[in-house]
C-alpha atoms as a PDB file:
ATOM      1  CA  UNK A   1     113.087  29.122  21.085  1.00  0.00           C
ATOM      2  CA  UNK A   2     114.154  32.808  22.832  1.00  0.00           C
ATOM      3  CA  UNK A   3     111.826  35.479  21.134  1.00  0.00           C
ATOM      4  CA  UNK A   4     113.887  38.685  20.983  1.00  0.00           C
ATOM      5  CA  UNK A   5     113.748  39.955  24.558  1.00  0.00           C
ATOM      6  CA  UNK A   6     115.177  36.838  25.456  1.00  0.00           C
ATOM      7  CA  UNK A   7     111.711  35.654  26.473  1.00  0.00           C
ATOM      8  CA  UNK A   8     110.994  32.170  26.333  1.00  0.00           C
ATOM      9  CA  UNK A   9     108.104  31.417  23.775  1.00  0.00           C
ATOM     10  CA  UNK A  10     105.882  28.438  24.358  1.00  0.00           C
ATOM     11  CA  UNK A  11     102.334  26.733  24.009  1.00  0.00           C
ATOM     12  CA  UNK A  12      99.998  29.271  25.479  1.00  0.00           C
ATOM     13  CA  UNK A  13     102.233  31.930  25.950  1.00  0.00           C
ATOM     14  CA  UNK A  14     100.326  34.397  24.646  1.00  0.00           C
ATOM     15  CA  UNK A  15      97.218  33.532  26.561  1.00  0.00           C
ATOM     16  CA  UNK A  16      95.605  36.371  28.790  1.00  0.00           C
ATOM     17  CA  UNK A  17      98.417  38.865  27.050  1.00  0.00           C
ATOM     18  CA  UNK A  18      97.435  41.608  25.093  1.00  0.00           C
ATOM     19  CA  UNK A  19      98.611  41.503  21.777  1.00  0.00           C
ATOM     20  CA  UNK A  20     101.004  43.967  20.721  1.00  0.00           C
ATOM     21  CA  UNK A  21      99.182  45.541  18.191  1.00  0.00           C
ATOM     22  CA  UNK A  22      96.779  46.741  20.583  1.00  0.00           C
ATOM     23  CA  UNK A  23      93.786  44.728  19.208  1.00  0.00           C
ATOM     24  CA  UNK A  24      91.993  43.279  22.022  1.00  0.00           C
ATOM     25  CA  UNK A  25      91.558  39.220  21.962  1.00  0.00           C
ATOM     26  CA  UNK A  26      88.786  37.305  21.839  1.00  0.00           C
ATOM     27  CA  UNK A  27      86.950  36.093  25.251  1.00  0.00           C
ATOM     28  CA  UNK A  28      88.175  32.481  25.690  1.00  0.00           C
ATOM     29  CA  UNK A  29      84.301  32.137  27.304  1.00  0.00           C
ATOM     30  CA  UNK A  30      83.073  32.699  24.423  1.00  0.00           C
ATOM     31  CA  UNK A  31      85.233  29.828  22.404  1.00  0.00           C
ATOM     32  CA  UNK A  32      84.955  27.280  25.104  1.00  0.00           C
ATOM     33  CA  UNK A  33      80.833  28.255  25.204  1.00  0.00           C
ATOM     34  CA  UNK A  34      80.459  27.095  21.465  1.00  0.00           C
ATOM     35  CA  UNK A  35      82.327  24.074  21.957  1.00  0.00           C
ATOM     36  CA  UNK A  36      80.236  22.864  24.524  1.00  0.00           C
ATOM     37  CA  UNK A  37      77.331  23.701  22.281  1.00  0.00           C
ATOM     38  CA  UNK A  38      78.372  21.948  19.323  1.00  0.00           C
ATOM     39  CA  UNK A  39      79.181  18.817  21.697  1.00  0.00           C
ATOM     40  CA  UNK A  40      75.447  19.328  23.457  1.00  0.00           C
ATOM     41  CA  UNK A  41      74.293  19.644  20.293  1.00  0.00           C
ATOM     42  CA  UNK A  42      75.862  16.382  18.946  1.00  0.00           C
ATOM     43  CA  UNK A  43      74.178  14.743  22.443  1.00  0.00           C
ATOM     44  CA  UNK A  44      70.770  15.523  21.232  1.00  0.00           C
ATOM     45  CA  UNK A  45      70.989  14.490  17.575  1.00  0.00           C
ATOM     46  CA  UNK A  46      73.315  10.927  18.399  1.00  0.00           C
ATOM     47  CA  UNK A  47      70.562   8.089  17.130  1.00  0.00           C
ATOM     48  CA  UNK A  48      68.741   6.151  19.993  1.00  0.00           C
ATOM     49  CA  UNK A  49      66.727   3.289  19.787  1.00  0.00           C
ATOM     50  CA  UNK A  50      64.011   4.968  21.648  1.00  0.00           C
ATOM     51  CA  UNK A  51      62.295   6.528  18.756  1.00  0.00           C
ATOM     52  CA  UNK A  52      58.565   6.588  18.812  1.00  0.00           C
ATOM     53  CA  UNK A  53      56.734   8.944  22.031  1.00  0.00           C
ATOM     54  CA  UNK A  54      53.280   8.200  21.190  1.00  0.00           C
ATOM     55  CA  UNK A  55      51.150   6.291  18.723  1.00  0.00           C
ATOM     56  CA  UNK A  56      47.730   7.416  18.832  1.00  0.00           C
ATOM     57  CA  UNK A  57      44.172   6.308  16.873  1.00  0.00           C
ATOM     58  CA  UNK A  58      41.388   8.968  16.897  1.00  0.00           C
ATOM     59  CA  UNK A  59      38.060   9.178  15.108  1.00  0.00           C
ATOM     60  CA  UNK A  60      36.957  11.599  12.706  1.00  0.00           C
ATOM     61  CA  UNK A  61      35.872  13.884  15.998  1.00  0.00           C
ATOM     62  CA  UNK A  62      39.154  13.986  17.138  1.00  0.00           C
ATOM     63  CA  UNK A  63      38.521  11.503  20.101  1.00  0.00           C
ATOM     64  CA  UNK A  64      40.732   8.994  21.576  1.00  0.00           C
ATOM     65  CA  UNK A  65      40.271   5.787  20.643  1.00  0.00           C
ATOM     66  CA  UNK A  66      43.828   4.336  21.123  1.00  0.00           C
ATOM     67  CA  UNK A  67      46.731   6.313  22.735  1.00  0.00           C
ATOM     68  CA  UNK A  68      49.845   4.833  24.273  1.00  0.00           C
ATOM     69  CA  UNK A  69      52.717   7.025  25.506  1.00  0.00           C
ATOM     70  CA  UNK A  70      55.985   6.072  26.364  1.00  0.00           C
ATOM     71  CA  UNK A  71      57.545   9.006  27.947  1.00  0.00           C
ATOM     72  CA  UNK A  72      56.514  11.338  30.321  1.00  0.00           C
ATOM     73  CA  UNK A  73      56.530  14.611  27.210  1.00  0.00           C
ATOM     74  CA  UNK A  74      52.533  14.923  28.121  1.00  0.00           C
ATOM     75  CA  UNK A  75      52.587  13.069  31.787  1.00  0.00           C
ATOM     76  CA  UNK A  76      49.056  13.597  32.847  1.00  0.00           C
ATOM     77  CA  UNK A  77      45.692  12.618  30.836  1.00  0.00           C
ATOM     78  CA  UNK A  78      44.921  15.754  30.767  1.00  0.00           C
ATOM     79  CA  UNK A  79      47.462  17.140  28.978  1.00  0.00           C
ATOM     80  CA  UNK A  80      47.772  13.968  26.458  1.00  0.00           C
ATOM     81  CA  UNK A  81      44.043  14.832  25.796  1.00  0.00           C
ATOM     82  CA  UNK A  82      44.640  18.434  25.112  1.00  0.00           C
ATOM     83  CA  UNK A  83      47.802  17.590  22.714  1.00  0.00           C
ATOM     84  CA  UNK A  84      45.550  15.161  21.202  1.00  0.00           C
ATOM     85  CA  UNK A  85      43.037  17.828  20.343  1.00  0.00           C
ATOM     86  CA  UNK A  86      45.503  20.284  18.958  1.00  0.00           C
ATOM     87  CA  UNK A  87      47.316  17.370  16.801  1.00  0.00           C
ATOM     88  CA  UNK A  88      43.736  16.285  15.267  1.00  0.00           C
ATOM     89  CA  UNK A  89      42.980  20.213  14.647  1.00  0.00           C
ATOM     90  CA  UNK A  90      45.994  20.178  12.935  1.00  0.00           C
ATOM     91  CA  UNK A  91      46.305  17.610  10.362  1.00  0.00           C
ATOM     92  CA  UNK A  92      42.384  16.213  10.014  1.00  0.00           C
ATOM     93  CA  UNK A  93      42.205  18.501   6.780  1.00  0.00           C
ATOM     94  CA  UNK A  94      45.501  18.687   5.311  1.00  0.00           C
ATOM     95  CA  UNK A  95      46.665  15.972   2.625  1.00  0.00           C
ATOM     96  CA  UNK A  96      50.519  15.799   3.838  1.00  0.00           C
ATOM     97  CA  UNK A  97      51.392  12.978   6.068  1.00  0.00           C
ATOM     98  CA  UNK A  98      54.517  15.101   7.887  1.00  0.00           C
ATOM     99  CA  UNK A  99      53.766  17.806  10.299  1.00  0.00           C
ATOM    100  CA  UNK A 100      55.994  19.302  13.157  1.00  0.00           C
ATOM    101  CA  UNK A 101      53.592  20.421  16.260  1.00  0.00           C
ATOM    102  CA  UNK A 102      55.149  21.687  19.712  1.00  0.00           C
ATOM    103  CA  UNK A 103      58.602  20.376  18.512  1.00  0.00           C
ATOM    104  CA  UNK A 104      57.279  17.288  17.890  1.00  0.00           C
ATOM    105  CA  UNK A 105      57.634  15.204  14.332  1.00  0.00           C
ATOM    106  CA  UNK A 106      54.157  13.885  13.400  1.00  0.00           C
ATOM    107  CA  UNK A 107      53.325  11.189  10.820  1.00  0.00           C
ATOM    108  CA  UNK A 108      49.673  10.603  10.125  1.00  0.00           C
ATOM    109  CA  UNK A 109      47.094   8.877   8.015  1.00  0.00           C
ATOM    110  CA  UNK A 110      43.723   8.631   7.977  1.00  0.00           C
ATOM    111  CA  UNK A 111      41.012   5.104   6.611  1.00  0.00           C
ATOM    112  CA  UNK A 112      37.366   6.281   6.498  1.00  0.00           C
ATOM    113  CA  UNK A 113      36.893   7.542  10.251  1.00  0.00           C
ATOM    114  CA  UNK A 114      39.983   6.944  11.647  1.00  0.00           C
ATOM    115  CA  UNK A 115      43.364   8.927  12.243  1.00  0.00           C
ATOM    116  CA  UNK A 116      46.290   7.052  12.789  1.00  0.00           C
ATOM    117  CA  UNK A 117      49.366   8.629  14.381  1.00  0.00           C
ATOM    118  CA  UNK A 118      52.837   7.577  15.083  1.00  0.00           C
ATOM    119  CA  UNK A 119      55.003  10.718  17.225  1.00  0.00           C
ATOM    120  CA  UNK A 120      58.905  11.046  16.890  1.00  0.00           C
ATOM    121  CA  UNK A 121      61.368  13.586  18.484  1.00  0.00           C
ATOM    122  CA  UNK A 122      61.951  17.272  16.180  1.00  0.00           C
ATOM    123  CA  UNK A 123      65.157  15.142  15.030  1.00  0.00           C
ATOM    124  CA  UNK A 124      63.411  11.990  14.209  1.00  0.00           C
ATOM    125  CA  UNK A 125      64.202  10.118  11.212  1.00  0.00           C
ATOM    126  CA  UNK A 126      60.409  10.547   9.127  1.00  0.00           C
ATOM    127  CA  UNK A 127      61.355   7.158   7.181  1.00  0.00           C
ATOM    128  CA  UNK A 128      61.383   5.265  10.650  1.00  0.00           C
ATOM    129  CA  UNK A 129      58.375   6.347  11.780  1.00  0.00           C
ATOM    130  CA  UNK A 130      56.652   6.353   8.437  1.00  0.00           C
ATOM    131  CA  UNK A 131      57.715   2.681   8.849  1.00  0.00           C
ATOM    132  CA  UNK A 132      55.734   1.884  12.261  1.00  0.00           C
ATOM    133  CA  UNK A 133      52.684   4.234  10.963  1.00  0.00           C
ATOM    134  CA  UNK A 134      52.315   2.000   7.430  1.00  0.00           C
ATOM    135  CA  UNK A 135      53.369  -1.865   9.355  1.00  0.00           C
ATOM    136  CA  UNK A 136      50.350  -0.702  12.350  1.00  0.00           C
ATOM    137  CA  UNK A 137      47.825   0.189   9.543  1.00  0.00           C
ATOM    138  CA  UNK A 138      49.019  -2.815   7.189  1.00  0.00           C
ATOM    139  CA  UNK A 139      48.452  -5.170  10.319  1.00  0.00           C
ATOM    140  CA  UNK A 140      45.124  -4.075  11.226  1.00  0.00           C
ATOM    141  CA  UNK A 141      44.030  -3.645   7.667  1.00  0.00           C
ATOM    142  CA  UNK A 142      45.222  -7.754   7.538  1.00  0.00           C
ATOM    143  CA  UNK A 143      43.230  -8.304  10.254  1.00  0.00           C
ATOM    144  CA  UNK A 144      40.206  -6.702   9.799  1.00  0.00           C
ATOM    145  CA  UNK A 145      40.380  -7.801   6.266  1.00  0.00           C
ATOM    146  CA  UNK A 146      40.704  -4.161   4.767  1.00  0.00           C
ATOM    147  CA  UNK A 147      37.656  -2.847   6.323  1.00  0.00           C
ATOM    148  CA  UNK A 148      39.900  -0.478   8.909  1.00  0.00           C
ATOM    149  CA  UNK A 149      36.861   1.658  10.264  1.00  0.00           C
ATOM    150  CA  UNK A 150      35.754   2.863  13.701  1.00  0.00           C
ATOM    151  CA  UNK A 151      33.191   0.007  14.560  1.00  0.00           C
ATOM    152  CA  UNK A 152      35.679  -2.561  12.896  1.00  0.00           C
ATOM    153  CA  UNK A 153      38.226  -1.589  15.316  1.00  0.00           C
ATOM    154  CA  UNK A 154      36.043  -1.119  18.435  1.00  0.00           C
ATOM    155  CA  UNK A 155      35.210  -4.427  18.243  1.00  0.00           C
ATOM    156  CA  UNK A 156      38.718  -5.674  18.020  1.00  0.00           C
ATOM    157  CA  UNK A 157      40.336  -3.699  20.346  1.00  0.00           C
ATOM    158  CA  UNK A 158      42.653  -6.657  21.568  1.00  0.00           C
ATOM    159  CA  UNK A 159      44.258  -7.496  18.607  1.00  0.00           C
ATOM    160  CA  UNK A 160      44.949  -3.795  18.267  1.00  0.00           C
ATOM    161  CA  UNK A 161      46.789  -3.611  21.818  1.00  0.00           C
ATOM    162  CA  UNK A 162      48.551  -7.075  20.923  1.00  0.00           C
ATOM    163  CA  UNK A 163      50.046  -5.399  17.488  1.00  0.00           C
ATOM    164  CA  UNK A 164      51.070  -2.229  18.560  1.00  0.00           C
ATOM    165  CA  UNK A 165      52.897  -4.227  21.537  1.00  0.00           C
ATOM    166  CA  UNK A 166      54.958  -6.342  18.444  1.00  0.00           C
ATOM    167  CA  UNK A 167      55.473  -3.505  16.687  1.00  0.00           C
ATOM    168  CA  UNK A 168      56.929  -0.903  19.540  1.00  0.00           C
ATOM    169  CA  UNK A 169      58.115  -1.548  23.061  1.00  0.00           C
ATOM    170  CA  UNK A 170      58.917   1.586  25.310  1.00  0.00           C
ATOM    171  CA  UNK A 171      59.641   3.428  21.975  1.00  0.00           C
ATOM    172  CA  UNK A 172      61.958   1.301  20.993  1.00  0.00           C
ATOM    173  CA  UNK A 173      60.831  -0.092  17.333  1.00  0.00           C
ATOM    174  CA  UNK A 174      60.642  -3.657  17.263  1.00  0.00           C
ATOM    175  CA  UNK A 175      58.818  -4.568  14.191  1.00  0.00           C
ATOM    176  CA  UNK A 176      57.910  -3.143  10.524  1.00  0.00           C
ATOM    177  CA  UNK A 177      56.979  -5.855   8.706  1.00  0.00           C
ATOM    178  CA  UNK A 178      52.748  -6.337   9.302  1.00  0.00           C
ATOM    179  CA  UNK A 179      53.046 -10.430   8.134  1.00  0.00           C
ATOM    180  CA  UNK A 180      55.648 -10.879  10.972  1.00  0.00           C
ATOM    181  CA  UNK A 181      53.031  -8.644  13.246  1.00  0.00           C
ATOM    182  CA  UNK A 182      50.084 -10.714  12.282  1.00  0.00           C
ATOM    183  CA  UNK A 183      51.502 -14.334  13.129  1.00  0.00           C
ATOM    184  CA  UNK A 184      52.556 -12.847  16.891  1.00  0.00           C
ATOM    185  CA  UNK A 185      49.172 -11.829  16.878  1.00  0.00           C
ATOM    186  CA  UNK A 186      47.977 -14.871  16.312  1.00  0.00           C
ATOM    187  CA  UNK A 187      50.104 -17.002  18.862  1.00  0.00           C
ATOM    188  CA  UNK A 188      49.744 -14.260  21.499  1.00  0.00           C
ATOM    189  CA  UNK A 189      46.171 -14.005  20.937  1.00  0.00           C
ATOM    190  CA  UNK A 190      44.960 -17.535  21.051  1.00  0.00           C
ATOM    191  CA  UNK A 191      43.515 -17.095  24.344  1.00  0.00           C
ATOM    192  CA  UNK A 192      41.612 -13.519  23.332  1.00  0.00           C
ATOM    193  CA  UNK A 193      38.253 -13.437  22.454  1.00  0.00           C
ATOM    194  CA  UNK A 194      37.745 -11.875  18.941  1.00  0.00           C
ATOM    195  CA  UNK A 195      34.194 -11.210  17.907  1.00  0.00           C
ATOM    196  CA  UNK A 196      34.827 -10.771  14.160  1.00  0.00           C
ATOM    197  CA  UNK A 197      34.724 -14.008  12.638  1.00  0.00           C
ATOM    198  CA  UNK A 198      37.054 -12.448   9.721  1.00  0.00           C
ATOM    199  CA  UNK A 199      39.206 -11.648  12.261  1.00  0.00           C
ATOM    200  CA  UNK A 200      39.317 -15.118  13.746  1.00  0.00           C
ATOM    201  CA  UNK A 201      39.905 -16.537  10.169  1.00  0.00           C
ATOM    202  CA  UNK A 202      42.853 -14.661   9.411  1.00  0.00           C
ATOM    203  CA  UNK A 203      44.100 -15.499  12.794  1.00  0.00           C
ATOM    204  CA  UNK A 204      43.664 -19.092  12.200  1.00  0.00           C
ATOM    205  CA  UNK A 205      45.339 -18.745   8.707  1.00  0.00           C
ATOM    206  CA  UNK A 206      48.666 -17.299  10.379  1.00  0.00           C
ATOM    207  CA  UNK A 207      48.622 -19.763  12.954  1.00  0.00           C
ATOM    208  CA  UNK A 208      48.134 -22.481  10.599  1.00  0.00           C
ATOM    209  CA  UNK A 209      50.932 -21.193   8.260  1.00  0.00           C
ATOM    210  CA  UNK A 210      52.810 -21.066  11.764  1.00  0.00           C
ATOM    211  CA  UNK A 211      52.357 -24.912  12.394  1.00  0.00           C
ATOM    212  CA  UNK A 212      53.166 -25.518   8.973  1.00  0.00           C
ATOM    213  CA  UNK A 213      56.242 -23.968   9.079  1.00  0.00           C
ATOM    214  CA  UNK A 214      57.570 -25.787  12.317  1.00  0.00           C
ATOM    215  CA  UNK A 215      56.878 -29.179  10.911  1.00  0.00           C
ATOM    216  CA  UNK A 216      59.128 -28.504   8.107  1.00  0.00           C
END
């Protein structure tokens, strides 16, 4: 269509023209700038299957008794230990089991002398890794039959690496259901010593339960 002037009007026309009412337009920069925001933005918060950073166990000093990283957020020990400090200084004597700490999402509890921590992205869903925090403790509160305390653990230590292996893998979450954790425990750990004879019961039980089911 001719405008007036005989000028032909089309998409973009008006681009880099001033208008005619002397108002000056709007930087295109700044337009394009917030769309590539928004789409960064988007990038950030898509879902990923690599959800959990860290899962930690300290006592009630603060020290590590169990730590297991799986990306390079705190790459040297050094710096793991020092985030390790802060996060215990920060949630040993609070009641909540949420915190946020260096734009991290934190989920926490705690069993007599131990701190158990699972660590998510800022954007992390809580209800996932509320899910890994309560299937760990569940597990090792199966196989230590409840009594989930420093020395307990100590002397179990294998079973511990053997379940949080079933339950995350790289950060990717691969179980949340602690009876499904404790029978892979079993199997897997048939070869590992276990001092606790508890422990070695309830080992036998799933493995038993295991058979059992097979022969069906």
């Amino acid at each position: 269509m001719n405008g007036q002037n005989g000028e032909r009007a089309g998409p973009g026309a008006s681009i880099g023209r001033p208008p005619t009412n002397g108002a000056r337009p709007l930087p295109l920069l700044l337009h394009v700038g917030s769309i590539v925001e928004a789409k960064m933005e988007a990038l950030i918060l898509e879902p990923s299957l690599y959800t959990v950073k860290a899962v930690l166990i300290l006592d009630n000093d603060g020290d590590r008794l169990f730590a297991k990283y799986y990306d390079d957020t705190y790459p040297t020990v050094k710096e793991q230990k020092a985030f390790e400090k802060n996060i215990f200084n920060k949630t040993h004597r609070t009641d909540s089991e949420i915190a946020l700490l260096e734009g991290l999402t934190v989920v926490y509890k705690s069993s007599i002398d131990l701190y158990f921590y699972v660590i998510g992205s800022s954007y992390e869903n809580e209800l996932m890794l509320m899910a890994v925090l309560n299937c760990l403790f569940d597990s090792l509160s199966q196989m230590l039959r409840k009594n989930v305390e420093k020395r307990a653990l100590l002397e179990n230590m294998e079973g511990l690496f053997l379940a949080v292996d079933e339950i995350v893998d790289g950060g990717v979450i691969l179980e949340s259901d602690p009876q499904q954790v404790v029978h892979r425990v079993a199997v897997r750990g048939e070869d590992v010593p276990l001092t606790e004879q508890t422990v070695s019961q309830v080992l036998q039980s799933a493995k038993e339960q295991i058979k059992w089911s097979l022969l069906r």
